[in-house]
PDB file of N, CA and C in Angstrom:
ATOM      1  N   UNK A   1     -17.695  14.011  17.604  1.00  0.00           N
ATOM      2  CA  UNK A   1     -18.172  12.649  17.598  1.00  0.00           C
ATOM      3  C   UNK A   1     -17.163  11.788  18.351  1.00  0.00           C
ATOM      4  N   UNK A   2     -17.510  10.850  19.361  1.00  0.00           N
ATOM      5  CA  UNK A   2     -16.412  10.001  20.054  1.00  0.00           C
ATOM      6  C   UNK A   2     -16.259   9.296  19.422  1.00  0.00           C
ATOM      7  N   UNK A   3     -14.416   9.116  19.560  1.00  0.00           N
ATOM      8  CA  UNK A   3     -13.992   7.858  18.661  1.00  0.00           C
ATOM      9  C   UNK A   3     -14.429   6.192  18.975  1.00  0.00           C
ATOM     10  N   UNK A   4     -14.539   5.463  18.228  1.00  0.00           N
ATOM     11  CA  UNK A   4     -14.722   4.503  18.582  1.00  0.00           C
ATOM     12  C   UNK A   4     -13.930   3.141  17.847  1.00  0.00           C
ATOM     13  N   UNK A   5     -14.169   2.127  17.988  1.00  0.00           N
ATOM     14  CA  UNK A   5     -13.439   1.134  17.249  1.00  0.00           C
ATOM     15  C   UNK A   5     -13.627   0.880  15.858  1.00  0.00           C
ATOM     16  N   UNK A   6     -14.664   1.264  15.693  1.00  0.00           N
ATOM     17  CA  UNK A   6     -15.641   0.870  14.462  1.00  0.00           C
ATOM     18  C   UNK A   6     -15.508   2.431  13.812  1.00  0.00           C
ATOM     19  N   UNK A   7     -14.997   2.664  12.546  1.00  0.00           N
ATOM     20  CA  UNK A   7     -15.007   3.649  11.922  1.00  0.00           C
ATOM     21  C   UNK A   7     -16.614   4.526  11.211  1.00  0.00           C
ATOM     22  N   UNK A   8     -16.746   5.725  11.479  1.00  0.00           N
ATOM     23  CA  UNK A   8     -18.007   6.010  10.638  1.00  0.00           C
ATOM     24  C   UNK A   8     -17.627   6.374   9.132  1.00  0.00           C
ATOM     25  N   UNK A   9     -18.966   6.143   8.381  1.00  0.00           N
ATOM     26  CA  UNK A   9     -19.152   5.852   7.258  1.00  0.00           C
ATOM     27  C   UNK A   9     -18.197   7.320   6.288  1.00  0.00           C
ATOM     28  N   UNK A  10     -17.175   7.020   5.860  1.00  0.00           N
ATOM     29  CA  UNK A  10     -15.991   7.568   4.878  1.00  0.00           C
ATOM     30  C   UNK A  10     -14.924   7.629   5.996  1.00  0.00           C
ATOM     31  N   UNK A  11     -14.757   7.232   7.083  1.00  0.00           N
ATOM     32  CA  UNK A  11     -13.707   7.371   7.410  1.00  0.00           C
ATOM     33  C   UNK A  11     -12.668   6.134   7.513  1.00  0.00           C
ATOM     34  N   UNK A  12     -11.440   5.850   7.127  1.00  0.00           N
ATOM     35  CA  UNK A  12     -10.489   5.205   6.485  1.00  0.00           C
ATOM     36  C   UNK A  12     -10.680   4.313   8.344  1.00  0.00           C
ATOM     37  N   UNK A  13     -10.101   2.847   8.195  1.00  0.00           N
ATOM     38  CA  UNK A  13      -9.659   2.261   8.853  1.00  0.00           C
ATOM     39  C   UNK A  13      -8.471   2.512   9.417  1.00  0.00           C
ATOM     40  N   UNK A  14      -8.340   2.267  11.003  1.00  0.00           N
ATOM     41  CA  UNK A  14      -6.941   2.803  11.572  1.00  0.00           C
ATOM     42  C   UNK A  14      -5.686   1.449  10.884  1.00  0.00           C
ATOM     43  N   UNK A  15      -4.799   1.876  10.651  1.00  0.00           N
ATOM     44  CA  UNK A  15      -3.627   1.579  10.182  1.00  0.00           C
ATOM     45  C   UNK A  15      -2.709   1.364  11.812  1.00  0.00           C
ATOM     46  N   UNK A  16      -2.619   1.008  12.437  1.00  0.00           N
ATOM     47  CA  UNK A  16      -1.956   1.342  14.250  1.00  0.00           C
ATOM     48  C   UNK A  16      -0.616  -0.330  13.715  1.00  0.00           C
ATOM     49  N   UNK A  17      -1.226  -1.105  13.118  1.00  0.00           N
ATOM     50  CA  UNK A  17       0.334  -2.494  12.868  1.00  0.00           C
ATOM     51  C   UNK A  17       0.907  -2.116  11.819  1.00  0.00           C
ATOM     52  N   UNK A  18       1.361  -1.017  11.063  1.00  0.00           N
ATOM     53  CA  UNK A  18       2.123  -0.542  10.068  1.00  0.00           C
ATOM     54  C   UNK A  18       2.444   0.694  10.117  1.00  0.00           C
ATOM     55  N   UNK A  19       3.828   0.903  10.084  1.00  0.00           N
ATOM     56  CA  UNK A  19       4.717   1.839  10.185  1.00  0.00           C
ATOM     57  C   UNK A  19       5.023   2.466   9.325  1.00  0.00           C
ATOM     58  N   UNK A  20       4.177   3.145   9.127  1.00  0.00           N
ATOM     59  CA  UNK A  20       3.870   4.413   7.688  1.00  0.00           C
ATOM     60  C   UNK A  20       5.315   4.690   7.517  1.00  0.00           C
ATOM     61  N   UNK A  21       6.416   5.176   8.739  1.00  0.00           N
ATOM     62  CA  UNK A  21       7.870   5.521   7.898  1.00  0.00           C
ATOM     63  C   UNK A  21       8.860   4.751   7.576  1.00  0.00           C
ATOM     64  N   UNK A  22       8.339   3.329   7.928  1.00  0.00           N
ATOM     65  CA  UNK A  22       9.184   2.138   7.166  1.00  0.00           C
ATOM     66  C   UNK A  22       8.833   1.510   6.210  1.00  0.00           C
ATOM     67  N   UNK A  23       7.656   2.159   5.209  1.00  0.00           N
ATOM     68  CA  UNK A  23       6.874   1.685   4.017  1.00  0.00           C
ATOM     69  C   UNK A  23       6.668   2.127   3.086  1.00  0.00           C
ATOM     70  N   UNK A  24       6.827   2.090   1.917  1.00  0.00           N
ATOM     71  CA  UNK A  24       6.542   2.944   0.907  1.00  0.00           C
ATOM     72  C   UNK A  24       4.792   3.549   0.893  1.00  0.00           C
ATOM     73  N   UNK A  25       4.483   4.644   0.397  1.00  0.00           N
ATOM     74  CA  UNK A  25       3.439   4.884   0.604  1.00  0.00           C
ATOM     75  C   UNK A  25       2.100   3.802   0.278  1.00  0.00           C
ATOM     76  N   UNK A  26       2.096   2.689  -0.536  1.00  0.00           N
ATOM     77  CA  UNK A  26       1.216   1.837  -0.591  1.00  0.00           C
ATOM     78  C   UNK A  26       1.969   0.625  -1.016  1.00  0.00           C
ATOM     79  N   UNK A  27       2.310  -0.084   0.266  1.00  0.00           N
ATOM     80  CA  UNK A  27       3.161  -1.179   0.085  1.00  0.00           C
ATOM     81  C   UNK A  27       2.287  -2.110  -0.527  1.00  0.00           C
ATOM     82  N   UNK A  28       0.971  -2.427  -0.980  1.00  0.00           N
ATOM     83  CA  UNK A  28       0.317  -3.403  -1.911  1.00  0.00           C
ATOM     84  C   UNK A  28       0.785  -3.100  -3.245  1.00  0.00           C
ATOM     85  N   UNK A  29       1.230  -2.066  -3.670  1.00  0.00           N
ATOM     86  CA  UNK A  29       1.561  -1.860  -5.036  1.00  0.00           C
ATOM     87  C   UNK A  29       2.838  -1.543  -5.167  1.00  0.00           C
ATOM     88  N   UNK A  30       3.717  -2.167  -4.781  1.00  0.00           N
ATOM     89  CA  UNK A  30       5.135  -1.366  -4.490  1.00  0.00           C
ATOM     90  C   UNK A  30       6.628  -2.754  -4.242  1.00  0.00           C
ATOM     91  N   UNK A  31       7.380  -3.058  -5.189  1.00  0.00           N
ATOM     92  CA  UNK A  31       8.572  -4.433  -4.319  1.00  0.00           C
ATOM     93  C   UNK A  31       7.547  -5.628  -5.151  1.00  0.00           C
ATOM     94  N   UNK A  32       8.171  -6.658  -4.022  1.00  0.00           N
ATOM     95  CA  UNK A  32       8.573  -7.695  -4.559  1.00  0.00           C
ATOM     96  C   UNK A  32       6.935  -8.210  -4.199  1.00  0.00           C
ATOM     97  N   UNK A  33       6.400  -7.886  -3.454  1.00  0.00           N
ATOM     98  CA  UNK A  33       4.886  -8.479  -2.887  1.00  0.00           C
ATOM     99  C   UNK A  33       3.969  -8.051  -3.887  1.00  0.00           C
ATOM    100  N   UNK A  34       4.083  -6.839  -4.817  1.00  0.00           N
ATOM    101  CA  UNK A  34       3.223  -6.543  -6.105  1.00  0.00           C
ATOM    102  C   UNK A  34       3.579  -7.506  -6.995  1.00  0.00           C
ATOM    103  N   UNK A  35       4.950  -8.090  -7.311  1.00  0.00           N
ATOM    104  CA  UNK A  35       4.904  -8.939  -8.574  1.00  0.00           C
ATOM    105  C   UNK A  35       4.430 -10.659  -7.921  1.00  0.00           C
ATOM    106  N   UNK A  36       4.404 -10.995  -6.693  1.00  0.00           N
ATOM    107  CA  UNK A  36       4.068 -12.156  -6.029  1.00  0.00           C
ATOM    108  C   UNK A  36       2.442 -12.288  -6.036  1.00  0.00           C
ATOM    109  N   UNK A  37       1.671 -11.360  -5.658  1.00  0.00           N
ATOM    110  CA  UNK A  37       0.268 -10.959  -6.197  1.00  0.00           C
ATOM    111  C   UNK A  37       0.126 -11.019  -7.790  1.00  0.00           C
ATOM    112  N   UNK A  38       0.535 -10.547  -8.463  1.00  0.00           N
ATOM    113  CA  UNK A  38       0.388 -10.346  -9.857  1.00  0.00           C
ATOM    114  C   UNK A  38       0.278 -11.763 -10.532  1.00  0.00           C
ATOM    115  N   UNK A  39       1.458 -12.539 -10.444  1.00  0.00           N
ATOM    116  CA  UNK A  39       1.478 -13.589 -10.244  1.00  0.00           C
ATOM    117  C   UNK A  39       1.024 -15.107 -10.590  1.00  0.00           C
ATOM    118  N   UNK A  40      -0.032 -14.668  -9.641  1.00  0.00           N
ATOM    119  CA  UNK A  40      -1.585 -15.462  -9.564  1.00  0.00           C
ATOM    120  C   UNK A  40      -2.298 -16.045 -10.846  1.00  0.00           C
ATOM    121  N   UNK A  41      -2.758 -14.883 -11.519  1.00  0.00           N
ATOM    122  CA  UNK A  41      -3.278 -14.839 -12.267  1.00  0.00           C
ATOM    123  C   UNK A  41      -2.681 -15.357 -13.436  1.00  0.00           C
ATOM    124  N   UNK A  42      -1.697 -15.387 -13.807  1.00  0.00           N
ATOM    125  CA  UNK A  42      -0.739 -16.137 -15.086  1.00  0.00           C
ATOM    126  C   UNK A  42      -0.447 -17.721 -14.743  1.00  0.00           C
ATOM    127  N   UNK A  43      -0.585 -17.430 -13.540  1.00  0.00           N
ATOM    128  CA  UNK A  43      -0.205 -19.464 -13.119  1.00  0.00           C
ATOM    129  C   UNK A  43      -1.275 -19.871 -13.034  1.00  0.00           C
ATOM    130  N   UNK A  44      -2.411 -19.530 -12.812  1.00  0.00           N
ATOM    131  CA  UNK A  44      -3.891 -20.019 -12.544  1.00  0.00           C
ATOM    132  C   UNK A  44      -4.154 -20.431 -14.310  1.00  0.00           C
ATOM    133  N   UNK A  45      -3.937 -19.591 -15.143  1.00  0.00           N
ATOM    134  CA  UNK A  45      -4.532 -19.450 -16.570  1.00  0.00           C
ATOM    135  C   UNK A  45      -3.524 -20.605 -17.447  1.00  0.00           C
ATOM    136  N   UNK A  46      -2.343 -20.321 -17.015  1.00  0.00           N
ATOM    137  CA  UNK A  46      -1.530 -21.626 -17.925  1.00  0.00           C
ATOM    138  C   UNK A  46      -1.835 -22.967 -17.198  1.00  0.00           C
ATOM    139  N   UNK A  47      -2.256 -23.030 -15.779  1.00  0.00           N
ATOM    140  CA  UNK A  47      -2.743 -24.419 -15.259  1.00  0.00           C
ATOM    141  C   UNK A  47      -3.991 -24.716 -16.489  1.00  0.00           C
ATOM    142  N   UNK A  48      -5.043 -23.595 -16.561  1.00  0.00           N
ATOM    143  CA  UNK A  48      -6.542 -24.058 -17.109  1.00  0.00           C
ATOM    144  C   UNK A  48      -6.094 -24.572 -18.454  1.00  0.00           C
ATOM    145  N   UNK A  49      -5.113 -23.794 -19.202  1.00  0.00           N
ATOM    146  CA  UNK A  49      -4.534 -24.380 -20.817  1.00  0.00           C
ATOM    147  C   UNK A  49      -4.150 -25.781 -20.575  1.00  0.00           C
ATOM    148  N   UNK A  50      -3.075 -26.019 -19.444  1.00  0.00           N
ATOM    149  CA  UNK A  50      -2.471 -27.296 -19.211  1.00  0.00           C
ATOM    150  C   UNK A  50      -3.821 -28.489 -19.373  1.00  0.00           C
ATOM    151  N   UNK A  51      -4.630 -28.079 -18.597  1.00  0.00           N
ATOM    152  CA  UNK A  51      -5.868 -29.304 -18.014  1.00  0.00           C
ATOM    153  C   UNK A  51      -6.557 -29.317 -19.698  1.00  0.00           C
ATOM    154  N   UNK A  52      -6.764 -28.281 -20.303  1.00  0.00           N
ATOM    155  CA  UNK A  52      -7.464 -28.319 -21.630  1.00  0.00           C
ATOM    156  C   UNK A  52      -6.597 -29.253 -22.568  1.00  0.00           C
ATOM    157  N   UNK A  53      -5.363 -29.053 -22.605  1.00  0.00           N
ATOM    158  CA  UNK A  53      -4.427 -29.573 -23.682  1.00  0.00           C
ATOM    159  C   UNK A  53      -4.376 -31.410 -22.995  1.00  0.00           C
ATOM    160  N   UNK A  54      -4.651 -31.390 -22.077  1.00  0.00           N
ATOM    161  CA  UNK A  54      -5.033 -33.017 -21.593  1.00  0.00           C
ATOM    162  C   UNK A  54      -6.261 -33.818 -21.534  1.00  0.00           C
ATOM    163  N   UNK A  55      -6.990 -32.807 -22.113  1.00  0.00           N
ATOM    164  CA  UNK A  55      -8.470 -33.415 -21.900  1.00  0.00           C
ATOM    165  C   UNK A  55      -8.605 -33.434 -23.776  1.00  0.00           C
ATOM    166  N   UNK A  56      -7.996 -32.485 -24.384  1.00  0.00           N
ATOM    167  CA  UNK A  56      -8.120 -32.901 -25.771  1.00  0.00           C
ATOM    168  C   UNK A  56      -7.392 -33.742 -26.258  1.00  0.00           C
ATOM    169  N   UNK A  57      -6.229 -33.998 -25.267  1.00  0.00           N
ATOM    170  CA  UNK A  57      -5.543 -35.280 -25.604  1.00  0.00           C
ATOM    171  C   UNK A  57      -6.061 -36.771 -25.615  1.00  0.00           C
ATOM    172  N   UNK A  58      -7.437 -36.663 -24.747  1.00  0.00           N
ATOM    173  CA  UNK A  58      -7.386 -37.542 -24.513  1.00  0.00           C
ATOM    174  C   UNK A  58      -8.836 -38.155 -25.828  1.00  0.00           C
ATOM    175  N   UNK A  59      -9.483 -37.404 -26.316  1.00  0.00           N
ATOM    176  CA  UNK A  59     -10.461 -37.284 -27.593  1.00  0.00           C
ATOM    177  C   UNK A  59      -9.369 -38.076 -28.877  1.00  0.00           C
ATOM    178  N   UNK A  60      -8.200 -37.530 -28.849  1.00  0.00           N
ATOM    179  CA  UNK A  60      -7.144 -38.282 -30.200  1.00  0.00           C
ATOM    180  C   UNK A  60      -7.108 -39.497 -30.271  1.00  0.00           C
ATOM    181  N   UNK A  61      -7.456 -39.948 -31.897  1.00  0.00           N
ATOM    182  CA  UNK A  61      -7.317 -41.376 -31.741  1.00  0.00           C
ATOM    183  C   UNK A  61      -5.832 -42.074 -32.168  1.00  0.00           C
ATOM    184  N   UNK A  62      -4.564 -41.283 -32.268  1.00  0.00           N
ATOM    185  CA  UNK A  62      -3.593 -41.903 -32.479  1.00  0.00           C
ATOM    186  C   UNK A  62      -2.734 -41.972 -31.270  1.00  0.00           C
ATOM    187  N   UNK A  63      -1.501 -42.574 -31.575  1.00  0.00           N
ATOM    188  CA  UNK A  63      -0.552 -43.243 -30.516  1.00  0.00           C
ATOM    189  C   UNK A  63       0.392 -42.126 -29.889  1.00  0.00           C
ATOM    190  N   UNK A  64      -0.152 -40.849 -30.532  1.00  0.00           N
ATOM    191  CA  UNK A  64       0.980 -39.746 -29.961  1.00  0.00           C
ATOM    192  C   UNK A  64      -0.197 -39.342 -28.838  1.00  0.00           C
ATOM    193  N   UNK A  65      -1.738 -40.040 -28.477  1.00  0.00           N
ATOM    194  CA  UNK A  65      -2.333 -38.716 -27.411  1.00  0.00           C
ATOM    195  C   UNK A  65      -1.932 -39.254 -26.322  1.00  0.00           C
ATOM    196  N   UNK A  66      -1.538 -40.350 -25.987  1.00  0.00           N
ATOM    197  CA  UNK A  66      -0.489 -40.781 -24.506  1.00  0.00           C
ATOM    198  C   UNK A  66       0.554 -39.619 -23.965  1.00  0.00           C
ATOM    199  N   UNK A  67       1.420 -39.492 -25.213  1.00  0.00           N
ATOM    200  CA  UNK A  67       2.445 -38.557 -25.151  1.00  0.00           C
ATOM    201  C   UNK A  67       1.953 -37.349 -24.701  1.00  0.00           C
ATOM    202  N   UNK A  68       1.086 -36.664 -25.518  1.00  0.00           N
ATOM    203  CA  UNK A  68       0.342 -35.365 -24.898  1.00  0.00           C
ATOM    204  C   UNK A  68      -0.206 -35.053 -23.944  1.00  0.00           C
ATOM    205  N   UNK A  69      -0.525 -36.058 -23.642  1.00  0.00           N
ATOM    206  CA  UNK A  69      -1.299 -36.116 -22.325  1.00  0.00           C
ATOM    207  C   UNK A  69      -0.529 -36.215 -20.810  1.00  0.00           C
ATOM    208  N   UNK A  70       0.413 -36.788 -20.910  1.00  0.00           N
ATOM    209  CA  UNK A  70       1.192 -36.849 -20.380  1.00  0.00           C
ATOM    210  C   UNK A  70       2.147 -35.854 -20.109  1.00  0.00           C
ATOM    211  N   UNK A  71       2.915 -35.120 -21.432  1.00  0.00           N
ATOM    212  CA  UNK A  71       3.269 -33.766 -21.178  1.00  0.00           C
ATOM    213  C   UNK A  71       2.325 -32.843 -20.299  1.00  0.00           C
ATOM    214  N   UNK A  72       0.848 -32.997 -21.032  1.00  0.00           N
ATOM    215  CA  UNK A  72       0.520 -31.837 -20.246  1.00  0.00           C
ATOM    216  C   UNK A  72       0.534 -32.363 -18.705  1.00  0.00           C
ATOM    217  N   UNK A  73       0.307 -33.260 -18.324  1.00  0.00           N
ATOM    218  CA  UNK A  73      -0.085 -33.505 -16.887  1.00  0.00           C
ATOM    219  C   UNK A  73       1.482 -32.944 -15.703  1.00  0.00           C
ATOM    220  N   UNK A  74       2.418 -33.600 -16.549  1.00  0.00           N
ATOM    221  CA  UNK A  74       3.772 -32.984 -16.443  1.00  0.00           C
ATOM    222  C   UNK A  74       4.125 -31.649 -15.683  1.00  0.00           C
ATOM    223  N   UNK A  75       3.338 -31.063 -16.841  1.00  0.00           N
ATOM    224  CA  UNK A  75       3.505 -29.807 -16.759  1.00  0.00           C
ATOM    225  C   UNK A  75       2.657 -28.810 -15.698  1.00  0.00           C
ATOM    226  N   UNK A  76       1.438 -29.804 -15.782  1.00  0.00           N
ATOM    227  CA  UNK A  76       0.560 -29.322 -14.798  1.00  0.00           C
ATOM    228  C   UNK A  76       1.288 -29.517 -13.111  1.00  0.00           C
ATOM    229  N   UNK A  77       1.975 -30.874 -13.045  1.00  0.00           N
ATOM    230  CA  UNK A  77       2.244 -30.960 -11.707  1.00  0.00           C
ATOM    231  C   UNK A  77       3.340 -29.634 -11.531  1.00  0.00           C
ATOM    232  N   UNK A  78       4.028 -29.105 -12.425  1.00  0.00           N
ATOM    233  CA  UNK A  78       5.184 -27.993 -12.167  1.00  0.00           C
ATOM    234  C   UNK A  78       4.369 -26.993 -11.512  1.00  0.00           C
ATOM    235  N   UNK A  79       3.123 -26.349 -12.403  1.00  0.00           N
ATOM    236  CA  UNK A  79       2.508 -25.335 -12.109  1.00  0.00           C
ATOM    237  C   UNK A  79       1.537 -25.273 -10.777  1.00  0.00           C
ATOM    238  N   UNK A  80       1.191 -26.893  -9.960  1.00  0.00           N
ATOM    239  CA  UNK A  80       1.327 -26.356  -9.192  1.00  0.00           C
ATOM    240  C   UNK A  80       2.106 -26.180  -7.939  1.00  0.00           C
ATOM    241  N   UNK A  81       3.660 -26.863  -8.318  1.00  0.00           N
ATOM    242  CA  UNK A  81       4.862 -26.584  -7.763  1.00  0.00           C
ATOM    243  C   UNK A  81       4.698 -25.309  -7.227  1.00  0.00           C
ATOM    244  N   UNK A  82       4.634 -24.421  -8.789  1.00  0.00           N
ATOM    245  CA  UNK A  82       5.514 -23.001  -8.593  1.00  0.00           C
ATOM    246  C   UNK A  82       3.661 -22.324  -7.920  1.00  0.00           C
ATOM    247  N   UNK A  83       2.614 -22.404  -7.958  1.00  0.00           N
ATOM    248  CA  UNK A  83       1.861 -21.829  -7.372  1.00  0.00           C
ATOM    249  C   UNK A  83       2.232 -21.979  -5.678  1.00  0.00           C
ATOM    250  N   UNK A  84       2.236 -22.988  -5.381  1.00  0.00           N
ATOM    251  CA  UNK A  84       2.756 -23.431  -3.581  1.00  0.00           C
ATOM    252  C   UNK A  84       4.079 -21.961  -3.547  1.00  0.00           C
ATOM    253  N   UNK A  85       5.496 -22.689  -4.145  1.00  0.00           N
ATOM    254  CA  UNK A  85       6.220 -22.010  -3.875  1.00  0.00           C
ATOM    255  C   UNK A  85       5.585 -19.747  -4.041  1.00  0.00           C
ATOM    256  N   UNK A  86       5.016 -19.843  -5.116  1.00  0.00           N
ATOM    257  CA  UNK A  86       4.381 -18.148  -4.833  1.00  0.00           C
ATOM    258  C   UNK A  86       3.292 -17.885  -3.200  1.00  0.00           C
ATOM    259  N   UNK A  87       2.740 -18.951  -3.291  1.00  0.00           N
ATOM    260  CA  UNK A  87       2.038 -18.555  -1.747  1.00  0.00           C
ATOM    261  C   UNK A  87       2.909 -18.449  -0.816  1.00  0.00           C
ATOM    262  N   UNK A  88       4.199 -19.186  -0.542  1.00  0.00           N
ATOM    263  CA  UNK A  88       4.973 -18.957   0.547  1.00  0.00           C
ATOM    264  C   UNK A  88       5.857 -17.661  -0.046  1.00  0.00           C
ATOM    265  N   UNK A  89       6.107 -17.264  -0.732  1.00  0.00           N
ATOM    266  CA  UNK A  89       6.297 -15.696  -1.545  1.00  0.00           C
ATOM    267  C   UNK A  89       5.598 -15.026  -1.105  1.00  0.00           C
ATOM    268  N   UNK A  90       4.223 -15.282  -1.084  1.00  0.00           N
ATOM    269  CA  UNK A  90       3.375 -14.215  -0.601  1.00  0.00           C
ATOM    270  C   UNK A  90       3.170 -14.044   0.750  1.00  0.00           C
ATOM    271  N   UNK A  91       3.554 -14.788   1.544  1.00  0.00           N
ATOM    272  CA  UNK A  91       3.407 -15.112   2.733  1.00  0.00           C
ATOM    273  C   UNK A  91       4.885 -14.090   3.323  1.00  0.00           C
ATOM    274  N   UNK A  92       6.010 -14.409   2.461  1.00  0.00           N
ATOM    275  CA  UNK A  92       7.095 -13.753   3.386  1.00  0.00           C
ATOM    276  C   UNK A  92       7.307 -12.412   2.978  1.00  0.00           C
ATOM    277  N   UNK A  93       6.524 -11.787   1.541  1.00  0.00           N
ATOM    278  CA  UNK A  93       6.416 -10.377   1.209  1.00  0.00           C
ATOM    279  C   UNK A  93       5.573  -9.802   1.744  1.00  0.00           C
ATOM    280  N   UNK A  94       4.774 -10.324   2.483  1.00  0.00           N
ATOM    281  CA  UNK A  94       3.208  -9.596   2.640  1.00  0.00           C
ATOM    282  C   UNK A  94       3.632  -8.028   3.684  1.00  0.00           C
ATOM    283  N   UNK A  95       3.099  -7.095   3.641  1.00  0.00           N
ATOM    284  CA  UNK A  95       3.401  -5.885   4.015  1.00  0.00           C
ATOM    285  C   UNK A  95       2.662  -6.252   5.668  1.00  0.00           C
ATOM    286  N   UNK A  96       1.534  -7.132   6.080  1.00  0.00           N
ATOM    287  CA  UNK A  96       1.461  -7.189   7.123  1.00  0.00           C
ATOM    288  C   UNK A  96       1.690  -8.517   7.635  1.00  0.00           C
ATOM    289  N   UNK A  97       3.095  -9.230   7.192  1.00  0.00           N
ATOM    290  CA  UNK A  97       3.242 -10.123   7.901  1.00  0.00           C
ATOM    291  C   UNK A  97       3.539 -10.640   8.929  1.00  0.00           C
ATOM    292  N   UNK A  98       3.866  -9.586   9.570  1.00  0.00           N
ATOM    293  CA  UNK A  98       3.812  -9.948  11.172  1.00  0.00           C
ATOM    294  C   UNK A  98       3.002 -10.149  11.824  1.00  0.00           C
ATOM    295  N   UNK A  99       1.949  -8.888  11.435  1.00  0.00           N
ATOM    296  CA  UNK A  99       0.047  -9.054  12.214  1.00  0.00           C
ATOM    297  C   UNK A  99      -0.379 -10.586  11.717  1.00  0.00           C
ATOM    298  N   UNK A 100      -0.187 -11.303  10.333  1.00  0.00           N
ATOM    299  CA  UNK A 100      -0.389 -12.427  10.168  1.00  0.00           C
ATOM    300  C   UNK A 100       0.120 -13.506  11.037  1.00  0.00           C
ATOM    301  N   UNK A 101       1.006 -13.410  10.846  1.00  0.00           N
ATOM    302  CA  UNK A 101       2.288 -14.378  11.768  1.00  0.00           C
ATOM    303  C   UNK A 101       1.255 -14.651  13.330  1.00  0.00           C
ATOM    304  N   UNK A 102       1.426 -13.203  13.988  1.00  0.00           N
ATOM    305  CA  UNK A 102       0.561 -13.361  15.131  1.00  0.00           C
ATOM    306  C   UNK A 102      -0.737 -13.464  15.312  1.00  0.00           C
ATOM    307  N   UNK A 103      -1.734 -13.322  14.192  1.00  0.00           N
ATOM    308  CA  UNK A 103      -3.171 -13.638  14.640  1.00  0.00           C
ATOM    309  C   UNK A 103      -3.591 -14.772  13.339  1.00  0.00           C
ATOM    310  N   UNK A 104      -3.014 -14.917  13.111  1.00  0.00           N
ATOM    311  CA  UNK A 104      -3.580 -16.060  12.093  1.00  0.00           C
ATOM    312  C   UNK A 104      -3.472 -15.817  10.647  1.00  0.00           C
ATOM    313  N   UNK A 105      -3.329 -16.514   9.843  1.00  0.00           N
ATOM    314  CA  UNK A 105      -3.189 -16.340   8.187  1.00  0.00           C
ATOM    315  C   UNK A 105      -4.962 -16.556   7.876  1.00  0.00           C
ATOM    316  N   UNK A 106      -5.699 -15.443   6.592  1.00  0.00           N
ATOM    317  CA  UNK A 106      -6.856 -15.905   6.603  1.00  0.00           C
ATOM    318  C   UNK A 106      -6.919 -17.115   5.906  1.00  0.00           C
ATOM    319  N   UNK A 107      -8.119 -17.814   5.650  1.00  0.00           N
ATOM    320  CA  UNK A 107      -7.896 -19.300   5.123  1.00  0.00           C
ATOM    321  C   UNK A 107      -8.417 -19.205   3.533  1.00  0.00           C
TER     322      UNK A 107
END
């Protein structure tokens, strides 16, 4: 069968911008770019608690739901501090960041 650009159906995509002997065998699961991925998901979920713990703050009828509300919002602006700072984490761990670098980051 001639090769072509386009792979047939079970055969793996060419790999040709990664250097199989400068990589661990599956650099998505492997260093510092697996725990930057991982990540995600724990800062996304304590943001959704943050926004909840401010929206029930705001139902209270005493003089402490200012305070609460306020913490949480607080807290919310940190989280998404540290989400920004993990995307540029993810950006400088990424196993193909060079092919990124040169053709574009997806959006």
């Amino acid at each position: 069968m001639p090769r072509t650009e386009i792979p047939a159906a079970g055969e793996a995509m060419p790999a040709a911008d990664i250097d199989l002997n400068t990589v661990s065998a599956n650099p998505y699961e492997a260093g510092p770019f697996r725990q930057v991925s991982y990540m995600e998901s724990p800062l996304a979920a304590v943001g959704d608690l943050l926004k909840g713990l401010a929206l029930i703050a705001e139902t209270m009828d005493d003089d402490h739901s200012g305070v609460v509300q306020r913490m949480a919002w607080l807290a919310i602006d940190q989280c998404n501090v540290a989400e920004k700072l993990r995307g540029e984490l993810f950006r400088l761990t990424h196993p193909r960041r060079d092919y990124f670098e040169k053709e574009g980051w997806p959006a």
